[in-house]
N, C-alpha and C. Protein backbone atom coordinates (compact mmCIF):
# COMPACT_ATOMS: atom_id res chain seq x y z
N UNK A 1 -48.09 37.71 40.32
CA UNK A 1 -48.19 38.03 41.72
C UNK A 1 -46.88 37.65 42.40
N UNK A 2 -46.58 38.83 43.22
CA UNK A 2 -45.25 38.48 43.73
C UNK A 2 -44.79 37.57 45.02
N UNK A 3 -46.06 38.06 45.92
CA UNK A 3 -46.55 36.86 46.95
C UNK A 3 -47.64 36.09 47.55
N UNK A 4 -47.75 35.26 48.10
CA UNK A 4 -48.90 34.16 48.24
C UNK A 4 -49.09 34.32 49.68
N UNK A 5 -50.38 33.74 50.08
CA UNK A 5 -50.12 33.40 51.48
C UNK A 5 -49.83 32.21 51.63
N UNK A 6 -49.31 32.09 52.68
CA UNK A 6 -48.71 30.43 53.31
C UNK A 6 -49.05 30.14 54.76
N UNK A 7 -50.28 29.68 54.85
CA UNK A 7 -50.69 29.29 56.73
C UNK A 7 -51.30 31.14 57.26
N UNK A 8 -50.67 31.74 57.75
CA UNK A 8 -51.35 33.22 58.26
C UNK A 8 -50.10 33.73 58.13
N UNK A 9 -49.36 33.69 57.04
CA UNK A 9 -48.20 35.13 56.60
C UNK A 9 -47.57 35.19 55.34
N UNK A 10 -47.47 35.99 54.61
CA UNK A 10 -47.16 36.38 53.08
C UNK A 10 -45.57 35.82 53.37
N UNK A 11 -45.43 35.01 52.04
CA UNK A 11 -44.25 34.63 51.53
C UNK A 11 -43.96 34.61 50.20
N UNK A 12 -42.85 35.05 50.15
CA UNK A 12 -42.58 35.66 48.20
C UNK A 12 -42.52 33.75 47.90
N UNK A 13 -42.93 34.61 46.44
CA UNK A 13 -42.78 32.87 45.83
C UNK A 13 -41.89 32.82 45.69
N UNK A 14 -42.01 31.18 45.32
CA UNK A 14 -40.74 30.51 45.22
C UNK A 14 -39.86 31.02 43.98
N UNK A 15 -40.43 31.23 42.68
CA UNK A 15 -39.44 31.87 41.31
C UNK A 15 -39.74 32.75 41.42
N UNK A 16 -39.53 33.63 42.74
CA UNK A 16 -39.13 35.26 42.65
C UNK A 16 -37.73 34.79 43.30
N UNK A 17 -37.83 33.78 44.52
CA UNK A 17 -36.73 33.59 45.14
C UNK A 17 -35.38 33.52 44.32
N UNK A 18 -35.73 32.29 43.66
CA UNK A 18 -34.50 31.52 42.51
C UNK A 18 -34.36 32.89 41.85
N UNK A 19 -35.22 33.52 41.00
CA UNK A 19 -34.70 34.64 40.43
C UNK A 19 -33.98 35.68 40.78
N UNK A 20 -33.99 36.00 42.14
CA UNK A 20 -33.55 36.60 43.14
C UNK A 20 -32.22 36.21 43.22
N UNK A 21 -32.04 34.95 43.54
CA UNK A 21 -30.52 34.15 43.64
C UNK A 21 -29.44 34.35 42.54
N UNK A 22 -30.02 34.37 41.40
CA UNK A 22 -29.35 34.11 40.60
C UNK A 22 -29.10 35.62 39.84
N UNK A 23 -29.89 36.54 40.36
CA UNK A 23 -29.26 38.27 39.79
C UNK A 23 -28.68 38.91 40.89
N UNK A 24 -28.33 37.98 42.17
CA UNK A 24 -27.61 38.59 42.78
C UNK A 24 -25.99 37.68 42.81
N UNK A 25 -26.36 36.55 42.52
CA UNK A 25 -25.32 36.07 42.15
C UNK A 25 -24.67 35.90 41.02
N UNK A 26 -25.42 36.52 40.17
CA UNK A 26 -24.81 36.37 38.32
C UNK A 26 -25.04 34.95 37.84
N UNK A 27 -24.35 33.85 38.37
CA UNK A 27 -24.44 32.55 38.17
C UNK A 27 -24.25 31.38 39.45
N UNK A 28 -25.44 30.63 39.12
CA UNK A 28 -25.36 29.13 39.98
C UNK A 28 -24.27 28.46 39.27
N UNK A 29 -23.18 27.79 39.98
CA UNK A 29 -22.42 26.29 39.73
C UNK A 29 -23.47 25.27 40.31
N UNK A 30 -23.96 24.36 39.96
CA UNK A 30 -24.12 23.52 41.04
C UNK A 30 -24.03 22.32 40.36
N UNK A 31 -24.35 20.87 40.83
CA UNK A 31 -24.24 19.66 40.22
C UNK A 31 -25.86 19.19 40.15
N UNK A 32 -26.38 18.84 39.26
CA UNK A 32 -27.94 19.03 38.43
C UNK A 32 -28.05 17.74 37.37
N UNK A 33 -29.28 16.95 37.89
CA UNK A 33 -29.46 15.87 36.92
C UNK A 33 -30.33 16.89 36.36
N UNK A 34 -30.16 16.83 35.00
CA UNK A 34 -30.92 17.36 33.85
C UNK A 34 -31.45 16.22 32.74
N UNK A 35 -32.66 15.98 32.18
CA UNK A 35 -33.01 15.09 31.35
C UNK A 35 -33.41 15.85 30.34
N UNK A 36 -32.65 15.35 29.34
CA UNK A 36 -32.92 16.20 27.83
C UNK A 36 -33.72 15.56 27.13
N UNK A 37 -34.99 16.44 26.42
CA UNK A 37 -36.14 15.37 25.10
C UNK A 37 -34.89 15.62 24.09
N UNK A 38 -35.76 14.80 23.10
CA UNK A 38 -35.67 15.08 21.98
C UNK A 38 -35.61 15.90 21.18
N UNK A 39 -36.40 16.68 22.14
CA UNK A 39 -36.73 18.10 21.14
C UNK A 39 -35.80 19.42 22.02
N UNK A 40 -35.04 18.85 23.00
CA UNK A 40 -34.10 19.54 23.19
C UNK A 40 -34.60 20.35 24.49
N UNK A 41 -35.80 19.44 25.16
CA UNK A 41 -36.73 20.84 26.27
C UNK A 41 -36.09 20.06 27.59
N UNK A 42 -35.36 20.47 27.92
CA UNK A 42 -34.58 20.85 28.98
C UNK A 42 -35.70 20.28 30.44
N UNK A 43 -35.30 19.54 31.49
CA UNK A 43 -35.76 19.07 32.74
C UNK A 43 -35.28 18.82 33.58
N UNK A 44 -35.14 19.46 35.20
CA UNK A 44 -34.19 19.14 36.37
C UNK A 44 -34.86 18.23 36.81
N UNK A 45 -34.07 17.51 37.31
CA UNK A 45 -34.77 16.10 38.09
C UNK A 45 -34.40 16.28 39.68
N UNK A 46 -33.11 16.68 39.79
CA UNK A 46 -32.19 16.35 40.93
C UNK A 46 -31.57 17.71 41.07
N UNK A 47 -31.26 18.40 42.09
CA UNK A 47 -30.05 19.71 42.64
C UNK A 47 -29.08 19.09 43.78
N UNK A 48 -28.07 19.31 43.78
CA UNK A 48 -27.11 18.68 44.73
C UNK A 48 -27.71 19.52 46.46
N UNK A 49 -27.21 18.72 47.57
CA UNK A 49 -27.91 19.77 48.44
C UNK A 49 -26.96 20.83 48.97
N UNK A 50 -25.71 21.02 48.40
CA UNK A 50 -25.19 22.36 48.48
C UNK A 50 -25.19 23.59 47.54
N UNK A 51 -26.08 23.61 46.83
CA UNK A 51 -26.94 24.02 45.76
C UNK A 51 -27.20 25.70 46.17
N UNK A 52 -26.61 26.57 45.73
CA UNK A 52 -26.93 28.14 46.40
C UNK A 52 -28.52 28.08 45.81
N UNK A 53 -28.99 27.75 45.03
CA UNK A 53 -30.71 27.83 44.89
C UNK A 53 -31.40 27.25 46.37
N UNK A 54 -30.77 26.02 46.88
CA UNK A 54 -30.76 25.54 48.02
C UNK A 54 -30.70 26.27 49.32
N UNK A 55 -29.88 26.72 49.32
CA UNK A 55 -28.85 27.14 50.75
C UNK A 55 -29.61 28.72 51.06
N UNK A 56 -29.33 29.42 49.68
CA UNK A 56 -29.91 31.31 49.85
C UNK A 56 -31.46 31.67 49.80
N UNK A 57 -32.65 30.18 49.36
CA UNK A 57 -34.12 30.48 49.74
C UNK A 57 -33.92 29.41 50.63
N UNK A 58 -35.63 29.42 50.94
CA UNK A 58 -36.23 28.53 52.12
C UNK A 58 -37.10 27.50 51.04
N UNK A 59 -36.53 26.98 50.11
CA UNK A 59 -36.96 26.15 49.61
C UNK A 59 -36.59 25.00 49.50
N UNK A 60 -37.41 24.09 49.68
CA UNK A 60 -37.27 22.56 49.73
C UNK A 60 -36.87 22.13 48.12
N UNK A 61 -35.86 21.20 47.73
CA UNK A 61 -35.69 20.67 47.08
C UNK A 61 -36.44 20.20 45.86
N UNK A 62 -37.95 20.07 46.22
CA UNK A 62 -39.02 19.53 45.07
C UNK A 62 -39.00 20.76 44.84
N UNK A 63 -39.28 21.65 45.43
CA UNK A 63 -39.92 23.31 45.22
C UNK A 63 -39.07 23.91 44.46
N UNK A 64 -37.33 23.84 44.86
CA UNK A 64 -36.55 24.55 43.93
C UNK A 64 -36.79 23.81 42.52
N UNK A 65 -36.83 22.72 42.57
CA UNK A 65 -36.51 22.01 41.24
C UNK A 65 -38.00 22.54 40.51
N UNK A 66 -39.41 22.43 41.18
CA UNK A 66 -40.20 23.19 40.20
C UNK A 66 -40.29 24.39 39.78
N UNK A 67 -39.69 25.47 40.65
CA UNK A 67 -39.51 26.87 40.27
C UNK A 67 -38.54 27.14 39.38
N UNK A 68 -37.20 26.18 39.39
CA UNK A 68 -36.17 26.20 38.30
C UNK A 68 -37.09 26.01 36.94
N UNK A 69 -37.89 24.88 37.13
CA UNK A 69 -38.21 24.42 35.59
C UNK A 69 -39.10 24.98 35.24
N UNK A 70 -39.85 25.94 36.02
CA UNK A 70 -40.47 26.74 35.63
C UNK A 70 -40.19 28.22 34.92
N UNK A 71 -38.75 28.82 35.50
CA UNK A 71 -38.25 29.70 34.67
C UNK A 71 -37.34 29.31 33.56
N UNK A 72 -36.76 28.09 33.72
CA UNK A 72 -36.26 27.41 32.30
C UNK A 72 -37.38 28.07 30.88
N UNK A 73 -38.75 27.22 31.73
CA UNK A 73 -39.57 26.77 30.64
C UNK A 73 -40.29 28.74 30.08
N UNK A 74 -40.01 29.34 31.27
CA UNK A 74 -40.25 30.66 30.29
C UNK A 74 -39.31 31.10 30.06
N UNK A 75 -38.13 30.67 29.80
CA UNK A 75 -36.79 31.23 29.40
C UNK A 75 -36.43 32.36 30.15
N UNK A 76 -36.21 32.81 31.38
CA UNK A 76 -35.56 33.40 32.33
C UNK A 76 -34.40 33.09 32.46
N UNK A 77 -34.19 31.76 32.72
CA UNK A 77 -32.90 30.90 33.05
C UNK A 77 -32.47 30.32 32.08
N UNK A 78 -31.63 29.87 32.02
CA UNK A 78 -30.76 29.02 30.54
C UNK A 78 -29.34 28.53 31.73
N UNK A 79 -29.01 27.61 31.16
CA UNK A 79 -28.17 26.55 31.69
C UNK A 79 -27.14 26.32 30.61
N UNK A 80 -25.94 25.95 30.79
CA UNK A 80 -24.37 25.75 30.29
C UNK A 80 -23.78 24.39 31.09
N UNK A 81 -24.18 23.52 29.88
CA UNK A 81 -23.11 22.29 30.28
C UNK A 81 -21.60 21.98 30.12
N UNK A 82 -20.65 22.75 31.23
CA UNK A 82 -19.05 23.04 30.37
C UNK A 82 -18.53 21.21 30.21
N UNK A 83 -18.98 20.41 30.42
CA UNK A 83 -18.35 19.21 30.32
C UNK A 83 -19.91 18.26 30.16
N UNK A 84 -19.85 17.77 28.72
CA UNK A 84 -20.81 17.06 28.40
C UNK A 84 -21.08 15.88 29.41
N UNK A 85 -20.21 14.62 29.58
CA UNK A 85 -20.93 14.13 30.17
C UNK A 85 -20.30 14.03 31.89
N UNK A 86 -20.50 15.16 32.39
CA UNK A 86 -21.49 15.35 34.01
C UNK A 86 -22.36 15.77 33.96
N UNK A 87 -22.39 15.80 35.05
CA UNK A 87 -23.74 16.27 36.06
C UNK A 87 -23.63 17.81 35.84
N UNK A 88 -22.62 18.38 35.70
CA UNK A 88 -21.77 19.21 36.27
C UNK A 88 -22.54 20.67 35.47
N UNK A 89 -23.37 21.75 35.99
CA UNK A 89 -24.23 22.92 35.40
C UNK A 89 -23.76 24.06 35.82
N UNK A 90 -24.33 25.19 35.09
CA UNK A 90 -24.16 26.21 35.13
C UNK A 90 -25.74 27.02 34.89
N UNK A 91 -26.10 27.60 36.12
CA UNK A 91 -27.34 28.24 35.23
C UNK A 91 -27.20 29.77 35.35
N UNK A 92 -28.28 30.72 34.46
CA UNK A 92 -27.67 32.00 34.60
C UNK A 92 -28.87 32.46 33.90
N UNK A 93 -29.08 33.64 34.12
CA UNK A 93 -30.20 34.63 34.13
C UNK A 93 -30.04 34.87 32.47
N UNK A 94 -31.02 34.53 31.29
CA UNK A 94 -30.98 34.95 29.95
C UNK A 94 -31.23 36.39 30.27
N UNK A 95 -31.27 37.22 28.76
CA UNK A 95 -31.98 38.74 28.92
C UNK A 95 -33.23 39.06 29.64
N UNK A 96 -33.98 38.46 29.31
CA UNK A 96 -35.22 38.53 30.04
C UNK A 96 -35.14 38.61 31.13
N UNK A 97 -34.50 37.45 31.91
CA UNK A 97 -34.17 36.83 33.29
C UNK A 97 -33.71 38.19 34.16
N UNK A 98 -32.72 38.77 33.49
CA UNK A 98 -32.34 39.68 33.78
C UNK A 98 -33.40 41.07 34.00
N UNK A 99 -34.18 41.20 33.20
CA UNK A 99 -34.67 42.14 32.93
C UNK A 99 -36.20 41.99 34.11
N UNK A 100 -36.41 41.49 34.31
CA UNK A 100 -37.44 40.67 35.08
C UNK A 100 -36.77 41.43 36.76
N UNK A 101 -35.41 40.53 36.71
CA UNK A 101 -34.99 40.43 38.00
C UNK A 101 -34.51 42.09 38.53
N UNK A 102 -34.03 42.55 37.29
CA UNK A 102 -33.41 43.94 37.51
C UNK A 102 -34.71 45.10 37.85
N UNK A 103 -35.83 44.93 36.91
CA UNK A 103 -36.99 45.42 37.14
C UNK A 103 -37.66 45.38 38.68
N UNK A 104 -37.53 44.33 39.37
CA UNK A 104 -38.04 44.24 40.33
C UNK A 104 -37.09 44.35 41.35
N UNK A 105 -35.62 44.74 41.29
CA UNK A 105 -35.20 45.48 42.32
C UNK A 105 -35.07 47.33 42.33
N UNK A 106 -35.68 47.28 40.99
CA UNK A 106 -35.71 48.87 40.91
C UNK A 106 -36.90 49.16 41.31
N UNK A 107 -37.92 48.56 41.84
CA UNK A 107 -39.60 48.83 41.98
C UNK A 107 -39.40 48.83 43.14
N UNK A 108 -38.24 47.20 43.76
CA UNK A 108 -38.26 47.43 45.38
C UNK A 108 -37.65 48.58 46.11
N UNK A 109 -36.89 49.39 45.36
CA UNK A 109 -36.10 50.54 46.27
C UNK A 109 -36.57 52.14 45.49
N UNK A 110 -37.75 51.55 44.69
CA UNK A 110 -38.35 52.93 44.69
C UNK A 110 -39.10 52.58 45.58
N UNK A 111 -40.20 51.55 45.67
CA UNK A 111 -41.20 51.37 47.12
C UNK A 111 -40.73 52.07 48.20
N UNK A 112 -39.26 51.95 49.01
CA UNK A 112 -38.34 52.41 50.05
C UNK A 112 -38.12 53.77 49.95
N UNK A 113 -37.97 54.44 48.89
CA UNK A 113 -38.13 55.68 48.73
C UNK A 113 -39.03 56.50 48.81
N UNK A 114 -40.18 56.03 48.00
CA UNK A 114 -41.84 56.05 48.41
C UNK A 114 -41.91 56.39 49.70
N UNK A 115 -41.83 55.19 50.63
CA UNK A 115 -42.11 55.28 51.94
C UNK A 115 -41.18 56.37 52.91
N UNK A 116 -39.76 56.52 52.12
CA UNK A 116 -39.12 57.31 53.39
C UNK A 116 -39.84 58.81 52.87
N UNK A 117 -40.59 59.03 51.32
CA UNK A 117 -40.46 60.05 51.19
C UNK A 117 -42.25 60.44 51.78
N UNK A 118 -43.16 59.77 52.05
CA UNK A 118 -44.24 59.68 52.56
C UNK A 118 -43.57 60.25 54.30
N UNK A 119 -43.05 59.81 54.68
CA UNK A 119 -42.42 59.84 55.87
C UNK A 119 -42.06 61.21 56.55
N UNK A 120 -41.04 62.22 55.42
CA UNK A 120 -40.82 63.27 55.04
C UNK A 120 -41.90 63.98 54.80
N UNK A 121 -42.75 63.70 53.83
CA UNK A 121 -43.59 64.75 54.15
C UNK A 121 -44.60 64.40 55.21
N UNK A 122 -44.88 64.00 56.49
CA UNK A 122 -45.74 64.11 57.27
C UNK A 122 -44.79 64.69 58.30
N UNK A 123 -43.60 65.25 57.93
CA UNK A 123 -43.24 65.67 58.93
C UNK A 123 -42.73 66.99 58.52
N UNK A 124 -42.98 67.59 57.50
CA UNK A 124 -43.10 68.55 56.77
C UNK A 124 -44.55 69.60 57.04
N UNK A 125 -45.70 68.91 56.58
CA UNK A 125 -46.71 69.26 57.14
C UNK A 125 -47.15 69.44 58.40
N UNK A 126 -46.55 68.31 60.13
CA UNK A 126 -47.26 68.93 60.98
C UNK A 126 -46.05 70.34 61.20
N UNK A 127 -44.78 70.70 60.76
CA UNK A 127 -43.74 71.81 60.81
C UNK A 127 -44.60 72.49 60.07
N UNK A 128 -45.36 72.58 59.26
CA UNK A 128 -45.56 73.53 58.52
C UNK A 128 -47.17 74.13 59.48
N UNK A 129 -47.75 72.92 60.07
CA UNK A 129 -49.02 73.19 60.58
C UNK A 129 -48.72 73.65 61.97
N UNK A 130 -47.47 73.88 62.42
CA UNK A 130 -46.85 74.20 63.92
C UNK A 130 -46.82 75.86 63.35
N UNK A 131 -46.43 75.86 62.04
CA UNK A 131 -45.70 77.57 61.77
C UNK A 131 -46.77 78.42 61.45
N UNK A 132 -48.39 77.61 60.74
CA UNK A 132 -49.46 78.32 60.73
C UNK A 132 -50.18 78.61 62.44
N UNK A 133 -50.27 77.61 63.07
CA UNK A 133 -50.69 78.05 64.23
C UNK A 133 -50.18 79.45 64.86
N UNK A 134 -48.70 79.67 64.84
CA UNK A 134 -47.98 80.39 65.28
C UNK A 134 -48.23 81.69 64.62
N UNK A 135 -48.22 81.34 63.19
CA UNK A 135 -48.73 82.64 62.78
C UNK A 135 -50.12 83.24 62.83
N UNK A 136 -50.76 82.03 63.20
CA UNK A 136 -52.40 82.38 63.75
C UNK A 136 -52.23 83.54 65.47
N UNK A 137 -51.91 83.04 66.02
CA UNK A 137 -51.67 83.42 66.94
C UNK A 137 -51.19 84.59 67.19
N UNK A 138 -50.36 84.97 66.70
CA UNK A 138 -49.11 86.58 66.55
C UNK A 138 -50.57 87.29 65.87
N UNK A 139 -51.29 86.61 64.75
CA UNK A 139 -52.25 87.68 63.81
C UNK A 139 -53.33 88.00 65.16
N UNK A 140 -53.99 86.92 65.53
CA UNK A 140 -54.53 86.77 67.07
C UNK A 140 -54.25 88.04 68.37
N UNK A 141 -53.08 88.20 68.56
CA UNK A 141 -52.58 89.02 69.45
C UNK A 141 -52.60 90.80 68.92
N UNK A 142 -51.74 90.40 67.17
CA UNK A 142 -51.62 91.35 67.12
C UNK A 142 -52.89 92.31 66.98
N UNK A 143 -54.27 91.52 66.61
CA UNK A 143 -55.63 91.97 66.34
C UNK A 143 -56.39 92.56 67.85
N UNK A 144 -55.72 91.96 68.78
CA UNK A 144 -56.56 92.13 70.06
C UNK A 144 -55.71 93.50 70.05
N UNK A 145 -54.59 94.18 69.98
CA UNK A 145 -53.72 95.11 71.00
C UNK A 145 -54.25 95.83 69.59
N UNK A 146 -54.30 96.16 68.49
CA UNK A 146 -54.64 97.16 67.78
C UNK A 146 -56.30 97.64 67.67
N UNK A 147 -57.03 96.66 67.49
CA UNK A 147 -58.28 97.41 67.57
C UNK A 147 -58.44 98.32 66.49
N UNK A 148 -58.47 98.57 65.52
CA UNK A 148 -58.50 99.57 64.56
C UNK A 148 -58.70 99.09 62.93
N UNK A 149 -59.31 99.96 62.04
CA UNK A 149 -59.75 99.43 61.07
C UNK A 149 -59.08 98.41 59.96
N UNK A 150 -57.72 98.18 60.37
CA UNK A 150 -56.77 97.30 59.78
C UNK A 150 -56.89 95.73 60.30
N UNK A 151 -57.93 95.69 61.18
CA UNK A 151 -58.11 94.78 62.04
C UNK A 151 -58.72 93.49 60.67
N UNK A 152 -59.38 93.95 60.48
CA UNK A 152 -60.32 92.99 59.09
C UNK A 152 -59.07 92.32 58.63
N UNK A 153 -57.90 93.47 57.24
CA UNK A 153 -56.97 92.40 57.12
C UNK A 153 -56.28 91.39 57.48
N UNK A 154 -55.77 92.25 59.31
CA UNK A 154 -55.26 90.78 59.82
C UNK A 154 -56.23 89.45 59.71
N UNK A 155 -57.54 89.77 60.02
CA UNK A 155 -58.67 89.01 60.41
C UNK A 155 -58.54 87.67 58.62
N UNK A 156 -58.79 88.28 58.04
CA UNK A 156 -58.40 88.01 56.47
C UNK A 156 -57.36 87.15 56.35
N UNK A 157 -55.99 87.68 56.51
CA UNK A 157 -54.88 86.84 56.34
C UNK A 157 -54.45 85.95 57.35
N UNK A 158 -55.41 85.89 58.73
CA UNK A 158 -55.17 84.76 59.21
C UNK A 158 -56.34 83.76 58.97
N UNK A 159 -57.50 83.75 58.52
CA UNK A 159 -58.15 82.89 57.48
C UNK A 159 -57.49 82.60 56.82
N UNK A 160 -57.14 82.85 55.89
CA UNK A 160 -56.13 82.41 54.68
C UNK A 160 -54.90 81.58 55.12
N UNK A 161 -54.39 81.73 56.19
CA UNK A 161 -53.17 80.75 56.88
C UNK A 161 -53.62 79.84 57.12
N UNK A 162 -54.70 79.97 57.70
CA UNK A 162 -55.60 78.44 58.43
C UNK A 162 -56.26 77.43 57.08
N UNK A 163 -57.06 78.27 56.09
CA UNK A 163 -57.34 77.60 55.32
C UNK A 163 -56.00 77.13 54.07
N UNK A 164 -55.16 77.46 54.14
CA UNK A 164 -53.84 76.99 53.23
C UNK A 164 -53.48 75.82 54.29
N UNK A 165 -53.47 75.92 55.86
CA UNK A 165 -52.28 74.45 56.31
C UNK A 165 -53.72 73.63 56.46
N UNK A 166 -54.72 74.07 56.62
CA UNK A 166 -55.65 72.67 56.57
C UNK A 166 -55.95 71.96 55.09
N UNK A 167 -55.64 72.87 53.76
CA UNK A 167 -55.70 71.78 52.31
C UNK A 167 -54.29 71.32 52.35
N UNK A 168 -53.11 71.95 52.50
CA UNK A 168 -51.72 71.40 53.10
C UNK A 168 -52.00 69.88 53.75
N UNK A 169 -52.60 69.88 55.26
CA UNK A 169 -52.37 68.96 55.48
C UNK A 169 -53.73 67.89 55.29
N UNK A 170 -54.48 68.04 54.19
CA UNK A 170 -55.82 66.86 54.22
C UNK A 170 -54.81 66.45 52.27
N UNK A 171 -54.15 67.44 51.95
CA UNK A 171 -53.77 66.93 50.23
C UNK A 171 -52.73 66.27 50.29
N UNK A 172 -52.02 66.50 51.43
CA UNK A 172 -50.30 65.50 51.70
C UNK A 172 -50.85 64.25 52.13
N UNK A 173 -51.90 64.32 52.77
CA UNK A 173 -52.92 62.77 53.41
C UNK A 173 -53.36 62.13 52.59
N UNK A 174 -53.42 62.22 51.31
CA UNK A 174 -53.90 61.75 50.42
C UNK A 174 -55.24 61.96 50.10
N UNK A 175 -56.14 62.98 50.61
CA UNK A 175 -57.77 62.87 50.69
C UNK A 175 -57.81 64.14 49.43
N UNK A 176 -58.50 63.93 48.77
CA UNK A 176 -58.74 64.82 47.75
C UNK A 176 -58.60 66.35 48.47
N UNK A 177 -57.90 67.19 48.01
CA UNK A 177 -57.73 68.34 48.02
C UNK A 177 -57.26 69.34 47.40
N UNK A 178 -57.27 70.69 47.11
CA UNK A 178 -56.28 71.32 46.16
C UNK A 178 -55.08 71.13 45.44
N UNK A 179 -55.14 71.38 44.06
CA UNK A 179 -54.04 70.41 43.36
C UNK A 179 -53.20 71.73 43.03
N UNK A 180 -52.92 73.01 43.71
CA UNK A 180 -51.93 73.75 43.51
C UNK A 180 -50.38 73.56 44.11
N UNK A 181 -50.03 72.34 44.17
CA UNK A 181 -48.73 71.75 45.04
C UNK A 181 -47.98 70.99 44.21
């Protein structure tokens, strides 16, 4: 899940944030107490507080440090100590990390597309439901001034206008309607 509620308003979590940070920035520098097991499993204790994990979410310090160790611990993130003994880190998006983070900015700007293209067509349909009226109307006129046995067809093909922009505009609405589009 991508967001939670918090009090009465949706807020992305916190390791979408960090993940966020770090595929738009390629890599964190920052200065990081890290405690190493034995077995080599990796633990932040401490983030300096000029920390871009810091500074680019709205996360508090305990919070970054659990969302870090939380994508550590599913291997998203991976860390580079260039000088053994500091403080001194490097963290950076593994393949996954990447793949995760890249995935979910391609979902966010198809969503945006989605929507501008939802957008587009409702404004497609009432143009298109402006051009059936119109042609209702002309069939309308032209039926009253002729009077004569051709009258039915018009009568006919302006049914047929009316019933094409009303599945037009109930199938662009999303409500079940004719799937010839």
């Amino acid at each position: 899940m991508e967001r939670t509620v918090e009090g009465d308003k949706w807020v992305t979590r916190g390791w979408i944030s960090v993940l966020e940070v770090l595929y738009k920035t390629d890599v964190v520098v920052s200065l990081a107490h890290i405690r190493t097991s034995d077995t080599d499993y990796a633990v932040v204790e401490q983030l300096s507080s000029d920390s871009e994990i810091l500074t680019e979410t709205e996360l508090t310090e305990n919070q970054a440090i659990i969302e870090l160790n939380h994508l550590l611990e599913e291997g998203l993130v991976d860390y580079i100590r260039p000088f053994e003994d500091t403080d001194f880190v490097v963290y950076r998006l593994t393949d996954a990390g990447y793949q995760v983070a890249h995935e979910r900015k391609r979902t966010e700007m198809e969503e945006r597309w989605r929507s501008e293209s939802r957008k587009i067509d409702v404004v497609l349909t009432i143009a298109t439901g402006f051009l059936a009226a119109g042609a209702f109307v002309q069939v309308y006129l032209a039926y009253r001034e002729l009077q004569s046995p051709s009258q039915w067809l018009l009568l006919t093909g302006a049914t047929l206008v009316v019933i094409l922009t009303i599945s037009l505009i109930v199938g662009r609405r999303g409500v079940r309607g004719p799937s010839f589009w």
